[in-house]
Protein backbone atom coordinates (compact mmCIF):
# COMPACT_ATOMS: atom_id res chain seq x y z
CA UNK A 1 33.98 17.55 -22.97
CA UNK A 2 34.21 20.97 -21.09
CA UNK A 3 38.09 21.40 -21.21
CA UNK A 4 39.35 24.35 -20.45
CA UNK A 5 42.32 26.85 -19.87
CA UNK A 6 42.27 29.87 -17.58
CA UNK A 7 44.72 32.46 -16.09
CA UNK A 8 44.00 34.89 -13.21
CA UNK A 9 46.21 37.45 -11.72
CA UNK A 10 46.68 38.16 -8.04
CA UNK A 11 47.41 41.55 -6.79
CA UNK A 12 50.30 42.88 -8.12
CA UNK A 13 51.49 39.18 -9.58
CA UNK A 14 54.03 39.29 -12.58
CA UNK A 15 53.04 35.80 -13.65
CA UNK A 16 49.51 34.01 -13.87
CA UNK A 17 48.22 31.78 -11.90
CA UNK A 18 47.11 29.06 -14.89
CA UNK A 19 44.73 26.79 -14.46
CA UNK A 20 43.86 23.30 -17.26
CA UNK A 21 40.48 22.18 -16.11
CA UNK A 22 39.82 18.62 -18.61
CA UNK A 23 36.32 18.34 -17.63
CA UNK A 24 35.02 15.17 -18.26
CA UNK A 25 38.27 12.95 -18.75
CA UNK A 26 36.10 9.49 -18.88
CA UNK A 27 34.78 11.21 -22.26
CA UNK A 28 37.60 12.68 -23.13
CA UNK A 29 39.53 9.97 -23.74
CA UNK A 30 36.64 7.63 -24.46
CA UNK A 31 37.64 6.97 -28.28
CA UNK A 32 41.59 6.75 -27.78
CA UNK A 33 43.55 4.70 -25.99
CA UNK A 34 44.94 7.03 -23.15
CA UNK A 35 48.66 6.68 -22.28
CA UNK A 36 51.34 8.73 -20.16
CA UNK A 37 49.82 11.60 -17.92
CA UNK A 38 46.12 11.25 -19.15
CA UNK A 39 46.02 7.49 -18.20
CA UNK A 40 47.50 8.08 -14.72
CA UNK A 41 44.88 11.11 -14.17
CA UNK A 42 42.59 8.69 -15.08
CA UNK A 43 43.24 5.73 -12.72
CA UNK A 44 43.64 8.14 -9.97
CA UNK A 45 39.94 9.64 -10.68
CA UNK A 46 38.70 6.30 -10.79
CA UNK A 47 40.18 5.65 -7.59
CA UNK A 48 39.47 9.00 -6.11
CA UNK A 49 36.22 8.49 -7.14
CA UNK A 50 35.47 4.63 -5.64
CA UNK A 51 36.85 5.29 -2.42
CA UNK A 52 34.63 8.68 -2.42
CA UNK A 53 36.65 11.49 -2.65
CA UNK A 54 35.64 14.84 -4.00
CA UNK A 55 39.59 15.64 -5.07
CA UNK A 56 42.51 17.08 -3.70
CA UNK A 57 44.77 19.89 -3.60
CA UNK A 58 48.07 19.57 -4.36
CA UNK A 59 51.04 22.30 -3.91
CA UNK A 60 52.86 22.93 -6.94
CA UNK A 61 55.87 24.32 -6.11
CA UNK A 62 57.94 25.77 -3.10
CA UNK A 63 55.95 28.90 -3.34
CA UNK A 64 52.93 28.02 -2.09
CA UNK A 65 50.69 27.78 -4.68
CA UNK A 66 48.07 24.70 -5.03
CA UNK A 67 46.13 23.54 -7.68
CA UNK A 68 42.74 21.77 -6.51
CA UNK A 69 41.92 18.32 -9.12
CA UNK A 70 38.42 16.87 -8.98
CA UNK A 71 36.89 14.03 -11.22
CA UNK A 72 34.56 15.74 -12.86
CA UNK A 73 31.29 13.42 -14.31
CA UNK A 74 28.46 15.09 -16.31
């Protein structure tokens, strides 16, 4: 299923940068029944995906930072 956690540093950064990567959600949530946050990351992959985008970056808070989300498919 490929899901992963990451943090990274940059320069002289007190906190990490943290990064959830799901992988493959379609599988991920293949044998459940997804609700909350996992089925709205869901329909927006799905839609992402049929109207052909790659993904998008989002900024996560007021200091700049983004986090890029792709639909992933293996």
């Amino acid at each position: 299923m490929g899901v992963e956690l990451t943090w990274t540093f940059e320069d002289d950064a007190k906190d990490p940068n943290v990064s959830l990567n799901l992988g493959d959600l379609e599988t991920l949530t293949q044998q459940a029944i997804p609700r909350g946050p996992a089925s709205k990351w869901l329909d927006a992959f799905r839609a992402m995906t049929s109207e052909g985008l790659a993904g998008v970056t989002v900024q996560l808070d007021s200091s700049g930072k983004t986090s890029r989300f792709e639909p992933v498919s293996y």
